[in-house]
PDB file of N, CA and C in Angstrom:
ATOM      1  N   UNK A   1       0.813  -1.190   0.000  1.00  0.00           N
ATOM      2  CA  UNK A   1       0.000   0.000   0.000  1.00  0.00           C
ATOM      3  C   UNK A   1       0.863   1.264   0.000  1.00  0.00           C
ATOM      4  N   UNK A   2       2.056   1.260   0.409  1.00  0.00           N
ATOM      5  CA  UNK A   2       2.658   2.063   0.422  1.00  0.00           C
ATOM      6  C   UNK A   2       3.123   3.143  -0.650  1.00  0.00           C
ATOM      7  N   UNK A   3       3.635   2.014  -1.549  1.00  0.00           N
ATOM      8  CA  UNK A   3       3.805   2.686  -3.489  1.00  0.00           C
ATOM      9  C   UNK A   3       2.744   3.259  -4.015  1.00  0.00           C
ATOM     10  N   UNK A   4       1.403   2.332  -3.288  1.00  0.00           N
ATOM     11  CA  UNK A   4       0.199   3.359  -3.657  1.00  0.00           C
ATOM     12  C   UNK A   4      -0.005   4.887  -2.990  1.00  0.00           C
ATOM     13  N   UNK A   5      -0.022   4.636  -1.687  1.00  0.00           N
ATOM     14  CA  UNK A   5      -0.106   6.183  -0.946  1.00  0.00           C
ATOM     15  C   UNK A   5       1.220   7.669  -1.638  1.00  0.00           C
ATOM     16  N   UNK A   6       1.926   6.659  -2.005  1.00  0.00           N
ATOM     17  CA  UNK A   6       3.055   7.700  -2.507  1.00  0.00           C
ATOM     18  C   UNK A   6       2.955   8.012  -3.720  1.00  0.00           C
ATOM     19  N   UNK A   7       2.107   7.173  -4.613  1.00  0.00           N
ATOM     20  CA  UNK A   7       1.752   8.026  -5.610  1.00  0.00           C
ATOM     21  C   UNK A   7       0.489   8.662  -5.692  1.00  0.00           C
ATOM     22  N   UNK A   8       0.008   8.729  -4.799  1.00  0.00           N
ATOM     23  CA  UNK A   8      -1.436   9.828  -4.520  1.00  0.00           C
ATOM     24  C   UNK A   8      -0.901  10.947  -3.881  1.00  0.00           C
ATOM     25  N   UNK A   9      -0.138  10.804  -3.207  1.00  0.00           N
ATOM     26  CA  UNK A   9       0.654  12.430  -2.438  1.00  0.00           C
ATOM     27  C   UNK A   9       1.203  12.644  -3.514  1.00  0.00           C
ATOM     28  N   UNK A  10       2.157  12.020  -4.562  1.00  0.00           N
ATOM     29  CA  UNK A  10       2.999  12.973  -6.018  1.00  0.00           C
ATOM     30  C   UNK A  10       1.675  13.222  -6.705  1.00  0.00           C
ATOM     31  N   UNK A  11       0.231  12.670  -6.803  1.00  0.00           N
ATOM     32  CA  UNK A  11      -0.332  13.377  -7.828  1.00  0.00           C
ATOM     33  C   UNK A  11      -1.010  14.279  -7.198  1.00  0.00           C
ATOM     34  N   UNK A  12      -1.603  14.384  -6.203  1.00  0.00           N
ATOM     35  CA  UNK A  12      -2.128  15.566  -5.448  1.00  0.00           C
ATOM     36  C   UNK A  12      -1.287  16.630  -5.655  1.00  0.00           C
ATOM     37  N   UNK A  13       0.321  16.250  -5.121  1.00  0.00           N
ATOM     38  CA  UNK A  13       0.840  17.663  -5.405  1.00  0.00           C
ATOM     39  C   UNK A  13       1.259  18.249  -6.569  1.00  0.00           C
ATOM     40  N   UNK A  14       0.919  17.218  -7.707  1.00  0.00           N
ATOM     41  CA  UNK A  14       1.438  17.871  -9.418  1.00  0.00           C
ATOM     42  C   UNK A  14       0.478  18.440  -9.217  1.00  0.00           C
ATOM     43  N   UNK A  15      -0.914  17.611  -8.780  1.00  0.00           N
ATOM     44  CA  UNK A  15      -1.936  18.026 -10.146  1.00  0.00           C
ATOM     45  C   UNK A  15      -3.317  19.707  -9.401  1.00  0.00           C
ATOM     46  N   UNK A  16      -2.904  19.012  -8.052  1.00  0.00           N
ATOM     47  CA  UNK A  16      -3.379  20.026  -6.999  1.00  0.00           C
ATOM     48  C   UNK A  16      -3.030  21.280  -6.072  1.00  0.00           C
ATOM     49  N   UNK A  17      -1.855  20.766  -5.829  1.00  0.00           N
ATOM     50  CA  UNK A  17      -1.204  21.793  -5.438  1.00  0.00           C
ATOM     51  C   UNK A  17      -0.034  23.210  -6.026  1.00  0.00           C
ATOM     52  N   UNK A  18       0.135  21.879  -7.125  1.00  0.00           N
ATOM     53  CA  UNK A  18       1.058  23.083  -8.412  1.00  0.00           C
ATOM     54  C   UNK A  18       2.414  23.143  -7.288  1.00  0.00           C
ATOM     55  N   UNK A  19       2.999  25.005  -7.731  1.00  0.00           N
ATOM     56  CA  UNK A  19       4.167  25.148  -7.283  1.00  0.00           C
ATOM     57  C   UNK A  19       4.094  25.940  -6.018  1.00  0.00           C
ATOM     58  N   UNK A  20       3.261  25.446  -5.073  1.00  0.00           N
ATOM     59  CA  UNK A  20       3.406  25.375  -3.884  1.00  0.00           C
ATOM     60  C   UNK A  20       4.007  24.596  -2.980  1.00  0.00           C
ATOM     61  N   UNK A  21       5.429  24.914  -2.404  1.00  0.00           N
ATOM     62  CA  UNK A  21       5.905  24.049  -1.683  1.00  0.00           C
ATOM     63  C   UNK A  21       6.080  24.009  -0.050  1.00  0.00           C
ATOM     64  N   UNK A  22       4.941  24.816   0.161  1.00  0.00           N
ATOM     65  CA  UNK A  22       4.940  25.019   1.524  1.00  0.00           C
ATOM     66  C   UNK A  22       3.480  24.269   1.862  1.00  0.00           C
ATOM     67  N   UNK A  23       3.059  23.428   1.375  1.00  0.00           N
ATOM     68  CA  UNK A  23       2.333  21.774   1.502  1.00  0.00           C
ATOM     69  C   UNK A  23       2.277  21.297   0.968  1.00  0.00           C
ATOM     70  N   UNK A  24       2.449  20.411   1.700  1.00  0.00           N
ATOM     71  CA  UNK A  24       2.659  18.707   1.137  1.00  0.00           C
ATOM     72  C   UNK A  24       1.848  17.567   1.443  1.00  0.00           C
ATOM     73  N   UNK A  25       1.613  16.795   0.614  1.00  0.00           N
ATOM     74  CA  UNK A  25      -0.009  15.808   0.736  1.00  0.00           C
ATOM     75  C   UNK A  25       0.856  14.542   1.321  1.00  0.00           C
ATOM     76  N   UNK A  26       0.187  14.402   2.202  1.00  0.00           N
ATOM     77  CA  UNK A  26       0.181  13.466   3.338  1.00  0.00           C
ATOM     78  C   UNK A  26      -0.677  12.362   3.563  1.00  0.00           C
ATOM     79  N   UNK A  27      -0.395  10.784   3.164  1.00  0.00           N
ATOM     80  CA  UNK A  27      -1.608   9.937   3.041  1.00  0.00           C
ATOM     81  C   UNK A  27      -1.418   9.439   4.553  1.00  0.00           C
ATOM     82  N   UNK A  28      -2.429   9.405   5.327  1.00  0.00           N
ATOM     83  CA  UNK A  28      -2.235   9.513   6.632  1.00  0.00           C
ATOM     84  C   UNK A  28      -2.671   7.710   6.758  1.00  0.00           C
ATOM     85  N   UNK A  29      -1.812   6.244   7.079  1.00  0.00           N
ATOM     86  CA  UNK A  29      -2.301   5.518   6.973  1.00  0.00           C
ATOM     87  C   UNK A  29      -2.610   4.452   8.381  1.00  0.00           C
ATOM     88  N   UNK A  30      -2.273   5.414   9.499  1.00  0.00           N
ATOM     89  CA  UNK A  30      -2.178   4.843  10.405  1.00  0.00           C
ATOM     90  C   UNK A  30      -3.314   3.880  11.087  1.00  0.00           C
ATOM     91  N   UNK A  31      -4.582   4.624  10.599  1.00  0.00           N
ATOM     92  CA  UNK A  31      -5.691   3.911  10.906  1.00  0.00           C
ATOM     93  C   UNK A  31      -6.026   2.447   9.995  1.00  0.00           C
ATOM     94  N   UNK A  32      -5.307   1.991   9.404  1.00  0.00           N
ATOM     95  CA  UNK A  32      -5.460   1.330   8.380  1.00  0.00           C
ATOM     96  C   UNK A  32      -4.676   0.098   8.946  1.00  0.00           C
ATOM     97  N   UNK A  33      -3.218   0.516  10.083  1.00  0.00           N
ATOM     98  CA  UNK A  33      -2.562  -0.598  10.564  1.00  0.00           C
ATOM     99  C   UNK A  33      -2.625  -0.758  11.582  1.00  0.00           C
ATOM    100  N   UNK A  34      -3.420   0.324  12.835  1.00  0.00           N
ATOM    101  CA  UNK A  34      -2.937   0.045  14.194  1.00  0.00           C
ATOM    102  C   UNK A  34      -4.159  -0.804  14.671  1.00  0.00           C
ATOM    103  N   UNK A  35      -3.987  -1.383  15.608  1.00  0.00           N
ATOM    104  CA  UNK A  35      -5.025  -1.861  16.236  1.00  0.00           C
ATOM    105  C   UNK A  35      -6.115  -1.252  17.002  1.00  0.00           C
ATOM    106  N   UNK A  36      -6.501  -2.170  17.730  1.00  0.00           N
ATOM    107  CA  UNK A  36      -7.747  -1.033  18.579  1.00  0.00           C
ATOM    108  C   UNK A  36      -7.397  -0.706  19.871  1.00  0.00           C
ATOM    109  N   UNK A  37      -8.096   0.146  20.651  1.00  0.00           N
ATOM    110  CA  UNK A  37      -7.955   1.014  21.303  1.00  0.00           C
ATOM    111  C   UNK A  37      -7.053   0.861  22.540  1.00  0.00           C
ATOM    112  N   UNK A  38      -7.660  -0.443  23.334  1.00  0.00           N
ATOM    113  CA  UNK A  38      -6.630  -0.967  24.440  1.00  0.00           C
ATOM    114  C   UNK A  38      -5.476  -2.251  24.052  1.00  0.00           C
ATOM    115  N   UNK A  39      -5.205  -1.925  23.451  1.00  0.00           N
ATOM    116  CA  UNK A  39      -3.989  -3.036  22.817  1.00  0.00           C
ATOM    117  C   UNK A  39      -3.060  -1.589  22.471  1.00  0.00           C
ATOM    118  N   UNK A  40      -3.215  -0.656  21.719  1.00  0.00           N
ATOM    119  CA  UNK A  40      -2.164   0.323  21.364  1.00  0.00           C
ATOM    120  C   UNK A  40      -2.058   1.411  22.685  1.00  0.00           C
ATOM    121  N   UNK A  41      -3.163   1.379  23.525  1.00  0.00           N
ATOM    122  CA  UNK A  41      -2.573   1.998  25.161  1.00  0.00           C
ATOM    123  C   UNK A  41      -1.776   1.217  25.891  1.00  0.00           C
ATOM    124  N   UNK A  42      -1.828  -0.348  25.760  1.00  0.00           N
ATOM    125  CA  UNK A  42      -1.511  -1.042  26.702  1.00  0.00           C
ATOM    126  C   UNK A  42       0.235  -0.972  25.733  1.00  0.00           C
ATOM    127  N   UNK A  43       0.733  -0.947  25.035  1.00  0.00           N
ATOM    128  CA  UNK A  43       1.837  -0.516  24.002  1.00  0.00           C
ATOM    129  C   UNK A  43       2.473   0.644  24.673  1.00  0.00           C
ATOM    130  N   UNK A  44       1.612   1.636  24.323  1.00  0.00           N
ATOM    131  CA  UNK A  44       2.052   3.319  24.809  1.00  0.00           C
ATOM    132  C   UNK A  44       2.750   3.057  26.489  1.00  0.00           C
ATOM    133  N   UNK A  45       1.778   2.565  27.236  1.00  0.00           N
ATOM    134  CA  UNK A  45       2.043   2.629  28.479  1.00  0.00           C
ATOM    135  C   UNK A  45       3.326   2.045  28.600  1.00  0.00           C
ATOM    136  N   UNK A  46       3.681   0.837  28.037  1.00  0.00           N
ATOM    137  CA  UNK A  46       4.959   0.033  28.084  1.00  0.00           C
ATOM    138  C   UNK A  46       6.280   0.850  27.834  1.00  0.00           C
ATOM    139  N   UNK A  47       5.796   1.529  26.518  1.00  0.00           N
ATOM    140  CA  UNK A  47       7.136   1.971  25.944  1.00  0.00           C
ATOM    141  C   UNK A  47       7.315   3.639  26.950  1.00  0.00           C
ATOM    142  N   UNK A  48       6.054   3.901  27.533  1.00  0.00           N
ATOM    143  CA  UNK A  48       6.568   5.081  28.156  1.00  0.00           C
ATOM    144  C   UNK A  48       7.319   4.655  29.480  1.00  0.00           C
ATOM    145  N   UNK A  49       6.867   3.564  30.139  1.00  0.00           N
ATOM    146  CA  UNK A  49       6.930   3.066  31.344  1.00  0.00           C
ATOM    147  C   UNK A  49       8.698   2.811  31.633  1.00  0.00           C
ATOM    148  N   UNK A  50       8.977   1.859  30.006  1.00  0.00           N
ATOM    149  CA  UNK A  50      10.611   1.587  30.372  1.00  0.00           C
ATOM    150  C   UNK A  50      11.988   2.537  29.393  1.00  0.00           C
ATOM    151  N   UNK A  51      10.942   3.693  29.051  1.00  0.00           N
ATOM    152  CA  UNK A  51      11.709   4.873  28.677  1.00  0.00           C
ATOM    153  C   UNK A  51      11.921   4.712  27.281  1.00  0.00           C
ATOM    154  N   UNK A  52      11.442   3.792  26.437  1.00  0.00           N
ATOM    155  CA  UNK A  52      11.644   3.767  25.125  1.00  0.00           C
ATOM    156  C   UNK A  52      11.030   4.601  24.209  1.00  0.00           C
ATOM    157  N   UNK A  53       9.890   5.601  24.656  1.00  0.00           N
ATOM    158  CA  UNK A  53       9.261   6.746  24.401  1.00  0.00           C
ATOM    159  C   UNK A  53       9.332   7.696  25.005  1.00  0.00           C
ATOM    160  N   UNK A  54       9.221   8.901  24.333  1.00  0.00           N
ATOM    161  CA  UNK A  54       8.530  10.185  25.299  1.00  0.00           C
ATOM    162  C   UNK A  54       6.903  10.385  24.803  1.00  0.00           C
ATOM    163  N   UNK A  55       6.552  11.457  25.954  1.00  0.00           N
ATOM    164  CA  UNK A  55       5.211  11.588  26.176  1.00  0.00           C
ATOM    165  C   UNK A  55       4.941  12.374  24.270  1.00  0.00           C
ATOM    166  N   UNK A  56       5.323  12.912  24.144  1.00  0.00           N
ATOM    167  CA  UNK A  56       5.208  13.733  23.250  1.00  0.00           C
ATOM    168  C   UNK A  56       5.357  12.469  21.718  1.00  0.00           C
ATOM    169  N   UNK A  57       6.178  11.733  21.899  1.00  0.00           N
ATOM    170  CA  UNK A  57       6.474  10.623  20.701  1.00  0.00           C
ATOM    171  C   UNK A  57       4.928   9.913  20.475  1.00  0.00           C
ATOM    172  N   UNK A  58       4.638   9.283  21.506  1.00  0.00           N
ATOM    173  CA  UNK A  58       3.496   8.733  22.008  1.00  0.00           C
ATOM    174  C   UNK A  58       2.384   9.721  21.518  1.00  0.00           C
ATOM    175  N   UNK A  59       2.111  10.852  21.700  1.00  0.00           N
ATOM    176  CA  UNK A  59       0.833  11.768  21.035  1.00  0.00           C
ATOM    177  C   UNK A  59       1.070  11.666  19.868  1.00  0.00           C
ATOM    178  N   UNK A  60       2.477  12.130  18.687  1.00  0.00           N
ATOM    179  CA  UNK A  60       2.556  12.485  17.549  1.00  0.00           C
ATOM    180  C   UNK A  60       1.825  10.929  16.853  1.00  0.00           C
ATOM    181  N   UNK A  61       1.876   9.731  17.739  1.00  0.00           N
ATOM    182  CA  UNK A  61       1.477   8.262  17.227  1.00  0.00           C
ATOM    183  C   UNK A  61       0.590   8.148  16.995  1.00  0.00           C
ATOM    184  N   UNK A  62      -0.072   8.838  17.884  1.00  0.00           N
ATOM    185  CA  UNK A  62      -1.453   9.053  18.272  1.00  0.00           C
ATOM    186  C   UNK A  62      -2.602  10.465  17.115  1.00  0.00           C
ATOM    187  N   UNK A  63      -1.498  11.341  16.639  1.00  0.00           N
ATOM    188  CA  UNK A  63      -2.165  12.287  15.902  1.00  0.00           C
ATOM    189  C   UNK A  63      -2.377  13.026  16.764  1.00  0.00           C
ATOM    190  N   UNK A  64      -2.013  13.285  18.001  1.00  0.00           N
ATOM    191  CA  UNK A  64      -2.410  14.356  18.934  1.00  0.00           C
ATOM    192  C   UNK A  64      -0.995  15.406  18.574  1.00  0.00           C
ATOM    193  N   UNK A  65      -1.046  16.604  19.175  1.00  0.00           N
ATOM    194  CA  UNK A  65      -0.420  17.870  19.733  1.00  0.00           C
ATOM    195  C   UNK A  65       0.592  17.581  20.589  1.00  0.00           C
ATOM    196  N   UNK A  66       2.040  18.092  20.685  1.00  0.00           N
ATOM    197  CA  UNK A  66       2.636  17.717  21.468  1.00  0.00           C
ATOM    198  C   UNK A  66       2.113  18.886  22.924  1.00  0.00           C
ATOM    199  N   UNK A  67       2.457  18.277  24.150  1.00  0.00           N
ATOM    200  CA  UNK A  67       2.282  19.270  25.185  1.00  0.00           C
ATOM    201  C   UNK A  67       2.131  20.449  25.135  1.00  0.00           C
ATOM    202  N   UNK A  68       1.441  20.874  25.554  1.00  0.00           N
ATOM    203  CA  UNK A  68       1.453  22.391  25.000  1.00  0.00           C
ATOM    204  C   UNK A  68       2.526  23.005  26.406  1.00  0.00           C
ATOM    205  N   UNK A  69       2.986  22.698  27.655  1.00  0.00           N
ATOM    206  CA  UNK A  69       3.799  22.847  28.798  1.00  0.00           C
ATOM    207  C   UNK A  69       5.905  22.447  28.526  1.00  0.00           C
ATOM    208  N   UNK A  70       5.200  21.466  27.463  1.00  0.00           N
ATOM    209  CA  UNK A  70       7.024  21.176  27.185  1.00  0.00           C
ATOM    210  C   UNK A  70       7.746  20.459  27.582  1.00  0.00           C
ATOM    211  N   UNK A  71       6.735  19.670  28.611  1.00  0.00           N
ATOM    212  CA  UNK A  71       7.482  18.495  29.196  1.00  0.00           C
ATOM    213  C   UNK A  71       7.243  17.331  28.573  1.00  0.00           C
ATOM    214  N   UNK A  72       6.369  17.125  27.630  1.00  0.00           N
ATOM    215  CA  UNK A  72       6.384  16.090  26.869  1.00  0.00           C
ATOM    216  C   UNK A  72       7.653  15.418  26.198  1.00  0.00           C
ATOM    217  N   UNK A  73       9.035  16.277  26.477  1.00  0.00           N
ATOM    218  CA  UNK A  73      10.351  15.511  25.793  1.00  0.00           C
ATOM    219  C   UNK A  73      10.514  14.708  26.702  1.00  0.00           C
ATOM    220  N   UNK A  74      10.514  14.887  28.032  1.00  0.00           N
ATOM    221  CA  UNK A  74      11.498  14.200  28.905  1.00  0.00           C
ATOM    222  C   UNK A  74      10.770  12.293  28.901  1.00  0.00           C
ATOM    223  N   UNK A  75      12.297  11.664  29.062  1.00  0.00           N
ATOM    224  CA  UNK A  75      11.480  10.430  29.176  1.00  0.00           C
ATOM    225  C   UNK A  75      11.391   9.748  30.476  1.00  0.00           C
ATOM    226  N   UNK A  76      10.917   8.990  30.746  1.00  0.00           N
ATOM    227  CA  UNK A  76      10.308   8.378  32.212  1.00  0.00           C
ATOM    228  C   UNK A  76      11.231   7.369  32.413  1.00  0.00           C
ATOM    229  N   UNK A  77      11.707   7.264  33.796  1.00  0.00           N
ATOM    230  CA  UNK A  77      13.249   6.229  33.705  1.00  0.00           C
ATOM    231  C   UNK A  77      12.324   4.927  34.093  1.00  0.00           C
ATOM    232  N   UNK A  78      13.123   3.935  33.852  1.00  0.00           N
ATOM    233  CA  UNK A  78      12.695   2.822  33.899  1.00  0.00           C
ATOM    234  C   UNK A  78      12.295   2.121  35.009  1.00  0.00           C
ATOM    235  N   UNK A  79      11.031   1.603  35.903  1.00  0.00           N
ATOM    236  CA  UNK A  79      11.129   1.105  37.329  1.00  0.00           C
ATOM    237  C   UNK A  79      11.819   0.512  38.224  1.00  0.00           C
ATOM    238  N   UNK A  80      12.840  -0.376  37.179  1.00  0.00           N
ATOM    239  CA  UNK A  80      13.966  -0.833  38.046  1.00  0.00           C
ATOM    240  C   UNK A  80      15.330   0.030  38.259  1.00  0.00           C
ATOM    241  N   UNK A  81      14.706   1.350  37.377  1.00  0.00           N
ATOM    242  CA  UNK A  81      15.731   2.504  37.480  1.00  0.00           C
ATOM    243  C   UNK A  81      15.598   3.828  38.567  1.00  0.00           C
ATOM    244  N   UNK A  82      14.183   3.548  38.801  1.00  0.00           N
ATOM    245  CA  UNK A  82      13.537   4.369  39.268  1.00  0.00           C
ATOM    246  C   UNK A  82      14.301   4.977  40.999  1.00  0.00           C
ATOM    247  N   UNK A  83      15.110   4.096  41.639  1.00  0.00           N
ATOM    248  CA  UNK A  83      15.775   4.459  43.084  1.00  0.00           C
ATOM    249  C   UNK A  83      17.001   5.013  42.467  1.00  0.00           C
ATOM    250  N   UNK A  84      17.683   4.979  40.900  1.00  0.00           N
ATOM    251  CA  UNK A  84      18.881   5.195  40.967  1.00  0.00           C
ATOM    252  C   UNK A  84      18.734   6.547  40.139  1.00  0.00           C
ATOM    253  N   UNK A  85      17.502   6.936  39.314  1.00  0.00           N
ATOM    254  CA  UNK A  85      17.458   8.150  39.184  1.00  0.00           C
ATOM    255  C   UNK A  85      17.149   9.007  40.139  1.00  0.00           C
ATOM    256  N   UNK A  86      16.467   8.829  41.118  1.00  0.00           N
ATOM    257  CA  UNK A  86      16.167   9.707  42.642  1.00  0.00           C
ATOM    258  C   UNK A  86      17.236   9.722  43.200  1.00  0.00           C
ATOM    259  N   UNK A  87      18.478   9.111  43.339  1.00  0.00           N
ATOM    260  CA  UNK A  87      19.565   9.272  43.912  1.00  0.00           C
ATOM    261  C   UNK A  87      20.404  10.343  43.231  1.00  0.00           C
ATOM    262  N   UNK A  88      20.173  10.058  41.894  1.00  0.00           N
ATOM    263  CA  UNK A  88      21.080  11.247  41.038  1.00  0.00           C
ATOM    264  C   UNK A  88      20.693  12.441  41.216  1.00  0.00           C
ATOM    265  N   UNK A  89      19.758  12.790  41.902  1.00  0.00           N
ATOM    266  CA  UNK A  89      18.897  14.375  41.593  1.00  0.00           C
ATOM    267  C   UNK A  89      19.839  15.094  42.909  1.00  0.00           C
TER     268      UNK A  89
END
Protein backbone atom coordinates (compact mmCIF):
# COMPACT_ATOMS: atom_id res chain seq x y z
CA UNK A 1 0.00 0.00 0.00
CA UNK A 2 2.66 2.06 0.42
CA UNK A 3 3.80 2.69 -3.49
CA UNK A 4 0.20 3.36 -3.66
CA UNK A 5 -0.11 6.18 -0.95
CA UNK A 6 3.05 7.70 -2.51
CA UNK A 7 1.75 8.03 -5.61
CA UNK A 8 -1.44 9.83 -4.52
CA UNK A 9 0.65 12.43 -2.44
CA UNK A 10 3.00 12.97 -6.02
CA UNK A 11 -0.33 13.38 -7.83
CA UNK A 12 -2.13 15.57 -5.45
CA UNK A 13 0.84 17.66 -5.41
CA UNK A 14 1.44 17.87 -9.42
CA UNK A 15 -1.94 18.03 -10.15
CA UNK A 16 -3.38 20.03 -7.00
CA UNK A 17 -1.20 21.79 -5.44
CA UNK A 18 1.06 23.08 -8.41
CA UNK A 19 4.17 25.15 -7.28
CA UNK A 20 3.41 25.38 -3.88
CA UNK A 21 5.90 24.05 -1.68
CA UNK A 22 4.94 25.02 1.52
CA UNK A 23 2.33 21.77 1.50
CA UNK A 24 2.66 18.71 1.14
CA UNK A 25 -0.01 15.81 0.74
CA UNK A 26 0.18 13.47 3.34
CA UNK A 27 -1.61 9.94 3.04
CA UNK A 28 -2.24 9.51 6.63
CA UNK A 29 -2.30 5.52 6.97
CA UNK A 30 -2.18 4.84 10.41
CA UNK A 31 -5.69 3.91 10.91
CA UNK A 32 -5.46 1.33 8.38
CA UNK A 33 -2.56 -0.60 10.56
CA UNK A 34 -2.94 0.04 14.19
CA UNK A 35 -5.02 -1.86 16.24
CA UNK A 36 -7.75 -1.03 18.58
CA UNK A 37 -7.95 1.01 21.30
CA UNK A 38 -6.63 -0.97 24.44
CA UNK A 39 -3.99 -3.04 22.82
CA UNK A 40 -2.16 0.32 21.36
CA UNK A 41 -2.57 2.00 25.16
CA UNK A 42 -1.51 -1.04 26.70
CA UNK A 43 1.84 -0.52 24.00
CA UNK A 44 2.05 3.32 24.81
CA UNK A 45 2.04 2.63 28.48
CA UNK A 46 4.96 0.03 28.08
CA UNK A 47 7.14 1.97 25.94
CA UNK A 48 6.57 5.08 28.16
CA UNK A 49 6.93 3.07 31.34
CA UNK A 50 10.61 1.59 30.37
CA UNK A 51 11.71 4.87 28.68
CA UNK A 52 11.64 3.77 25.13
CA UNK A 53 9.26 6.75 24.40
CA UNK A 54 8.53 10.19 25.30
CA UNK A 55 5.21 11.59 26.18
CA UNK A 56 5.21 13.73 23.25
CA UNK A 57 6.47 10.62 20.70
CA UNK A 58 3.50 8.73 22.01
CA UNK A 59 0.83 11.77 21.04
CA UNK A 60 2.56 12.49 17.55
CA UNK A 61 1.48 8.26 17.23
CA UNK A 62 -1.45 9.05 18.27
CA UNK A 63 -2.16 12.29 15.90
CA UNK A 64 -2.41 14.36 18.93
CA UNK A 65 -0.42 17.87 19.73
CA UNK A 66 2.64 17.72 21.47
CA UNK A 67 2.28 19.27 25.18
CA UNK A 68 1.45 22.39 25.00
CA UNK A 69 3.80 22.85 28.80
CA UNK A 70 7.02 21.18 27.18
CA UNK A 71 7.48 18.49 29.20
CA UNK A 72 6.38 16.09 26.87
CA UNK A 73 10.35 15.51 25.79
CA UNK A 74 11.50 14.20 28.91
CA UNK A 75 11.48 10.43 29.18
CA UNK A 76 10.31 8.38 32.21
CA UNK A 77 13.25 6.23 33.70
CA UNK A 78 12.69 2.82 33.90
CA UNK A 79 11.13 1.10 37.33
CA UNK A 80 13.97 -0.83 38.05
CA UNK A 81 15.73 2.50 37.48
CA UNK A 82 13.54 4.37 39.27
CA UNK A 83 15.78 4.46 43.08
CA UNK A 84 18.88 5.19 40.97
CA UNK A 85 17.46 8.15 39.18
CA UNK A 86 16.17 9.71 42.64
CA UNK A 87 19.56 9.27 43.91
CA UNK A 88 21.08 11.25 41.04
CA UNK A 89 18.90 14.38 41.59
Amino acid sequence: MGDWFEAFEGAIERDLLGDDMSIEAKVDDTGLIRGDFATRWTGWTRALQFGAMSPDEVRAREGLPPRPDGTGTSFYPPPNMAAAARQGD
